[in-house]
Protein backbone atom coordinates (compact mmCIF):
# COMPACT_ATOMS: atom_id res chain seq x y z
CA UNK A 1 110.37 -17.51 39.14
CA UNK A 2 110.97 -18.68 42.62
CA UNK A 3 109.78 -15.81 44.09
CA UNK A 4 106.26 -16.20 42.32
CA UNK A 5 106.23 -19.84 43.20
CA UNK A 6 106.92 -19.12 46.79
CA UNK A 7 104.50 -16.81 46.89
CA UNK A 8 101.56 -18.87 45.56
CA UNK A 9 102.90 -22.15 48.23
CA UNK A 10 102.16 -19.06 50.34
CA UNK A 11 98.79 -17.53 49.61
CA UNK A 12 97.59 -21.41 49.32
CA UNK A 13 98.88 -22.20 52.70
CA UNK A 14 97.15 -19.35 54.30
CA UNK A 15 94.11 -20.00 52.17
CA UNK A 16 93.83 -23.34 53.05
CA UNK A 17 94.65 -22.28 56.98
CA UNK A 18 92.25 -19.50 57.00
CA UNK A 19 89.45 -22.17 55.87
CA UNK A 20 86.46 -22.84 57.67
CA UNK A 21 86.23 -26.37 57.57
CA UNK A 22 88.30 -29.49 56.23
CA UNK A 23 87.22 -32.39 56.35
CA UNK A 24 89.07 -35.87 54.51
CA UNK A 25 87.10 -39.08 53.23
CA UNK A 26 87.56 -41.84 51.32
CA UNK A 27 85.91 -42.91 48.14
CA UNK A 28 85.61 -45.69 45.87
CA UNK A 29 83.22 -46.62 42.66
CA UNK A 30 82.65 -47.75 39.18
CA UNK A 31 84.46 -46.07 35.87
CA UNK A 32 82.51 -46.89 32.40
CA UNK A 33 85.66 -45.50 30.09
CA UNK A 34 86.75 -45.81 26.27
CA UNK A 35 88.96 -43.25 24.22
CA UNK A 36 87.27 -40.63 21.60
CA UNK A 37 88.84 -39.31 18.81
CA UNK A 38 91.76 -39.69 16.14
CA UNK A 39 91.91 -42.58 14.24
CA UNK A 40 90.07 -45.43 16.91
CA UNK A 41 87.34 -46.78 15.51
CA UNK A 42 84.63 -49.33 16.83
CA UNK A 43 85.69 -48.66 20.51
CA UNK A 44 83.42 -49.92 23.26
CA UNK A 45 83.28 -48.98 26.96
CA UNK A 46 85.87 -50.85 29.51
CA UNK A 47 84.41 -51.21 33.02
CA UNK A 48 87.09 -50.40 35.37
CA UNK A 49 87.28 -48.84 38.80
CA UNK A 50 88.83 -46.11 41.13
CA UNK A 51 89.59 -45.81 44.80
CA UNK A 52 91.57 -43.27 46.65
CA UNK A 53 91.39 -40.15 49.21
CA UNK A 54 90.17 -37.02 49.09
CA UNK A 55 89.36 -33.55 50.97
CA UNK A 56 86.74 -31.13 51.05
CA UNK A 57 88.16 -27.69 51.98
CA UNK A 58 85.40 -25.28 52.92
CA UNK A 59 86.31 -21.75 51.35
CA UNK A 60 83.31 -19.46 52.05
CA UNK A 61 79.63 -20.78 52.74
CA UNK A 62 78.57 -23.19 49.87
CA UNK A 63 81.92 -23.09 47.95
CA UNK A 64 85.03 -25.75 48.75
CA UNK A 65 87.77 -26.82 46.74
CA UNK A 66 88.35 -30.39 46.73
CA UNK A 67 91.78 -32.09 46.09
CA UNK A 68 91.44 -36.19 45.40
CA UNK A 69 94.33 -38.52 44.78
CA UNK A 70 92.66 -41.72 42.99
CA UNK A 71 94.37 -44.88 41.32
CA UNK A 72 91.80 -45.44 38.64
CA UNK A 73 91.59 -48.22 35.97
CA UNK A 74 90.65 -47.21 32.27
CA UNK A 75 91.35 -47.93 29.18
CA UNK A 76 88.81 -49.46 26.17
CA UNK A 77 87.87 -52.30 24.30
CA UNK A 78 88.62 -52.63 20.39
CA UNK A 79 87.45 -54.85 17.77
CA UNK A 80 89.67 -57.05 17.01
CA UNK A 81 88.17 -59.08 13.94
CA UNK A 82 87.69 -62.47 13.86
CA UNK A 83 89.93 -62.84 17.23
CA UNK A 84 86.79 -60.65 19.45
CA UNK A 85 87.46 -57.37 21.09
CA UNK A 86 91.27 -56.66 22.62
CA UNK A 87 90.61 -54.88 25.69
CA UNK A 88 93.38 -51.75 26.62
CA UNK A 89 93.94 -51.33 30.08
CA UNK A 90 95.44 -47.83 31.72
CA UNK A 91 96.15 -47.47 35.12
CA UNK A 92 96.46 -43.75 36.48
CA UNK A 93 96.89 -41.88 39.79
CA UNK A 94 94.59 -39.31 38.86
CA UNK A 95 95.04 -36.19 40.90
CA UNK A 96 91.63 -33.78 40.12
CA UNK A 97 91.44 -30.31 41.70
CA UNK A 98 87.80 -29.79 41.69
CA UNK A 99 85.65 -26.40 42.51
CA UNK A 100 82.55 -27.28 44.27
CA UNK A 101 79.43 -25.49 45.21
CA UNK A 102 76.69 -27.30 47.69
CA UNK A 103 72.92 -25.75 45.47
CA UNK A 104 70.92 -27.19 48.19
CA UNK A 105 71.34 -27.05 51.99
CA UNK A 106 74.64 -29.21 51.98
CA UNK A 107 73.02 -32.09 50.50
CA UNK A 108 73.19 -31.63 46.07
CA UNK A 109 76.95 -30.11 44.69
CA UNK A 110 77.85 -29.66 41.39
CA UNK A 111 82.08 -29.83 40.57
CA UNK A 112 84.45 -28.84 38.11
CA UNK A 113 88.24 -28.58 37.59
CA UNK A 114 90.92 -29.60 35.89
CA UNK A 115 92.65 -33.17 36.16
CA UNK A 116 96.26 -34.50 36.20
CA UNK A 117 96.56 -38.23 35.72
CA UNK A 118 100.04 -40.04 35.93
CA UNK A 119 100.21 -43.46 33.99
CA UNK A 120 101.10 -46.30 36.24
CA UNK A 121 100.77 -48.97 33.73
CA UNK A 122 99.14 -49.99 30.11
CA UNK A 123 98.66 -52.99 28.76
CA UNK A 124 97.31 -54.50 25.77
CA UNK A 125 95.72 -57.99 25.92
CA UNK A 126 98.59 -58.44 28.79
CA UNK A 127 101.36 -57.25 26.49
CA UNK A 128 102.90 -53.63 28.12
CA UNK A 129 102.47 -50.84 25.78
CA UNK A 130 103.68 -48.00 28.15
CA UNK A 131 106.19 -46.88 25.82
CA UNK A 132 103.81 -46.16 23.36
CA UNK A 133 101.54 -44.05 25.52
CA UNK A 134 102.41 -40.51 27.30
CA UNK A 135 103.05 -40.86 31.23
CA UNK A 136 100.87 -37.92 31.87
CA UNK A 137 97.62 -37.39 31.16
CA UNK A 138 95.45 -34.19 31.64
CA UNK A 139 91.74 -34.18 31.73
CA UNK A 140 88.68 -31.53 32.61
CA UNK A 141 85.48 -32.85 34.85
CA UNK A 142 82.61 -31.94 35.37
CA UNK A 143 79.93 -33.88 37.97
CA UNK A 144 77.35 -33.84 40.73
CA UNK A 145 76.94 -34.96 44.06
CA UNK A 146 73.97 -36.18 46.46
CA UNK A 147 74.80 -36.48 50.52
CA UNK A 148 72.65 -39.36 52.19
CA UNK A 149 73.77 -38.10 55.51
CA UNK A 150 76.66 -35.69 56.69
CA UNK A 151 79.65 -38.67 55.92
CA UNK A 152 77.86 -40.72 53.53
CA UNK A 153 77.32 -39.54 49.52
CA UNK A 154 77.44 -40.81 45.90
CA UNK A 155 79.23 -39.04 43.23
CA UNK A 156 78.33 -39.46 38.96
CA UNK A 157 81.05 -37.28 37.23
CA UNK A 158 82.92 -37.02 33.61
CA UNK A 159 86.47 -36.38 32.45
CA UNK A 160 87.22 -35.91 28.87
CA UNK A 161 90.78 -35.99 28.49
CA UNK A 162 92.62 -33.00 26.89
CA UNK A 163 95.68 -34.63 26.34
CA UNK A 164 96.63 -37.34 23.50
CA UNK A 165 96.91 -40.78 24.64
CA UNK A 166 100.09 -41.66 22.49
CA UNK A 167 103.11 -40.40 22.08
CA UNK A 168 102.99 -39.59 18.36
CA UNK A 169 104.66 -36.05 17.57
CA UNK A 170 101.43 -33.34 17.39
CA UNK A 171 102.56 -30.99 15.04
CA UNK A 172 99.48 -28.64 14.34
CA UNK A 173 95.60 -28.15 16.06
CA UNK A 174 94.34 -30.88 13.51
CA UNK A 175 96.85 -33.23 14.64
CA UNK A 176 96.04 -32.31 18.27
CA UNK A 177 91.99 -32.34 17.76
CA UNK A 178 92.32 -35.57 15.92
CA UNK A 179 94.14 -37.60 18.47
CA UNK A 180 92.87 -40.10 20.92
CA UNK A 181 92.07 -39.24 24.33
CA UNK A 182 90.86 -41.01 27.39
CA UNK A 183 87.12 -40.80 27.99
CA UNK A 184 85.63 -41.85 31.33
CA UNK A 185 82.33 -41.64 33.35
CA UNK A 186 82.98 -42.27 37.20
CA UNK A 187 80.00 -43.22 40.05
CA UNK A 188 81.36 -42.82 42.94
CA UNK A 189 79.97 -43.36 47.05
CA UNK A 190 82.13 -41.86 49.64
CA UNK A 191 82.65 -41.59 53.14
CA UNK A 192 83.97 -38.39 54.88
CA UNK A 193 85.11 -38.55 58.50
C-alpha cells in the first residue's frame, strides 16, 4: 500500500512539474444553499458565503486541473411554526478538485470534480449541533466560468452533496438515498495573479 501511494505522490509531482502553466488566485462570492432529501421538509435557501485560494494548473492546451481550498458558510433555513424559520448554519473548508476545459479562446470554462468538505462548525439558532452532524462532507460540482480579462473572472457553480449530513447509522441504499445532504449554488469573481 505504500508503495502505490508513493507512487501516485510521484506521478502527481511530476505531473504537476511537467505542467505548462500554474498560476494561483484568490476568490470570493455568494452561496444560495439548503439541504435536499430525507426527512427535511419546508426548507428554504440560507445565503451564506465562501472565500479562499485556489490554482489553475495548465495540463495540455485547454484542459487544467484546479485545486481550491475555501471556508464556505451553508447550512438552511426551517420552518419553525409559530416561532418563524430556525436558520442552520455549517461552516466547511471545502477542498474541490475540479477538471476544467477553457470552450472558447481562454475566456468561457466549464468544471467538474469531486469535493471534500471538513465541518468547522454547526449551529442551530446559536446552539452547537456538531455532534449531531458528520465532520466530513463529500460533494460533486459541476459549473462555468467567464474571464473579463486574463486575472479577472466570475464563477456560477453547484455541489450536491453525496454524503449524509447527520450522523444517523445508514444501514441500506434507501437509508442512504433518503438522507439529507447539503445543497449549494456558489457565484463566485476571482482574481488570478
Amino acid at each position: 500500500m505504500k508503495k502505490i501511494i508513493l507512487t501516485a505522490i510521484a506521478v502527481a509531482a511530476f505531473s504537476f512539474a511537467n505542467a505548462q502553466q500554474t498560476r494561483f488566485g484568490v476568490k470570493g462570492g455568494l452561496n444560495l444553499s439548503t439541504v435536499v432529501g430525507g426527512d427535511v421538509d419546508d426548507t428554504k435557501t440560507l445565503v451564506g458565503f465562501h472565500v479562499g485560494g485556489f490554482a489553475e494548473i495548465n495540463i495540455v492546451e485547454k484542459f487544467f486541473i484546479q485545486p481550491e481550498l475555501l471556508f464556505s458558510a451553508q447550512g438552511t433555513k426551517v420552518d419553525g411554526g409559530f416561532g418563524g424559520d430556525v436558520d442552520f448554519k455549517l461552516n466547511y473548508l471545502n477542498i474541490p478538485v475540479l477538471a476544467k476545459y477553457y470552450i472558447v479562446d481562454n475566456k468561457f470554462s466549464v468544471e467538474a470534480g469531486p469535493q471534500l468538505g471538513v465541518l468547522l462548525s454547526a449551529k442551530a439558532e446559536g446552539e452547537d449541533i456538531k455532534d449531531f452532524t458528520r465532520s466530513v462532507d463529500f460533494g460533486f460540482n459541476i459549473g462555468a466560468g467567464y474571464n473579463f480579462t486574463d486575472n479577472l473572472a466570475v464563477g456560477l457553480r453547484y455541489t450536491i452533496g453525496l454524503s449524509p449530513l447527520t450522523d444517523e447509522d445508514v444501514d441500506n441504499t434507501d437509508d442512504y438515498y433518503d438522507s439529507a445532504k447539503n445543497s449549494n449554488l456558489a457565484l463566485s469573481l476571482s482574481y488570478k495573479f
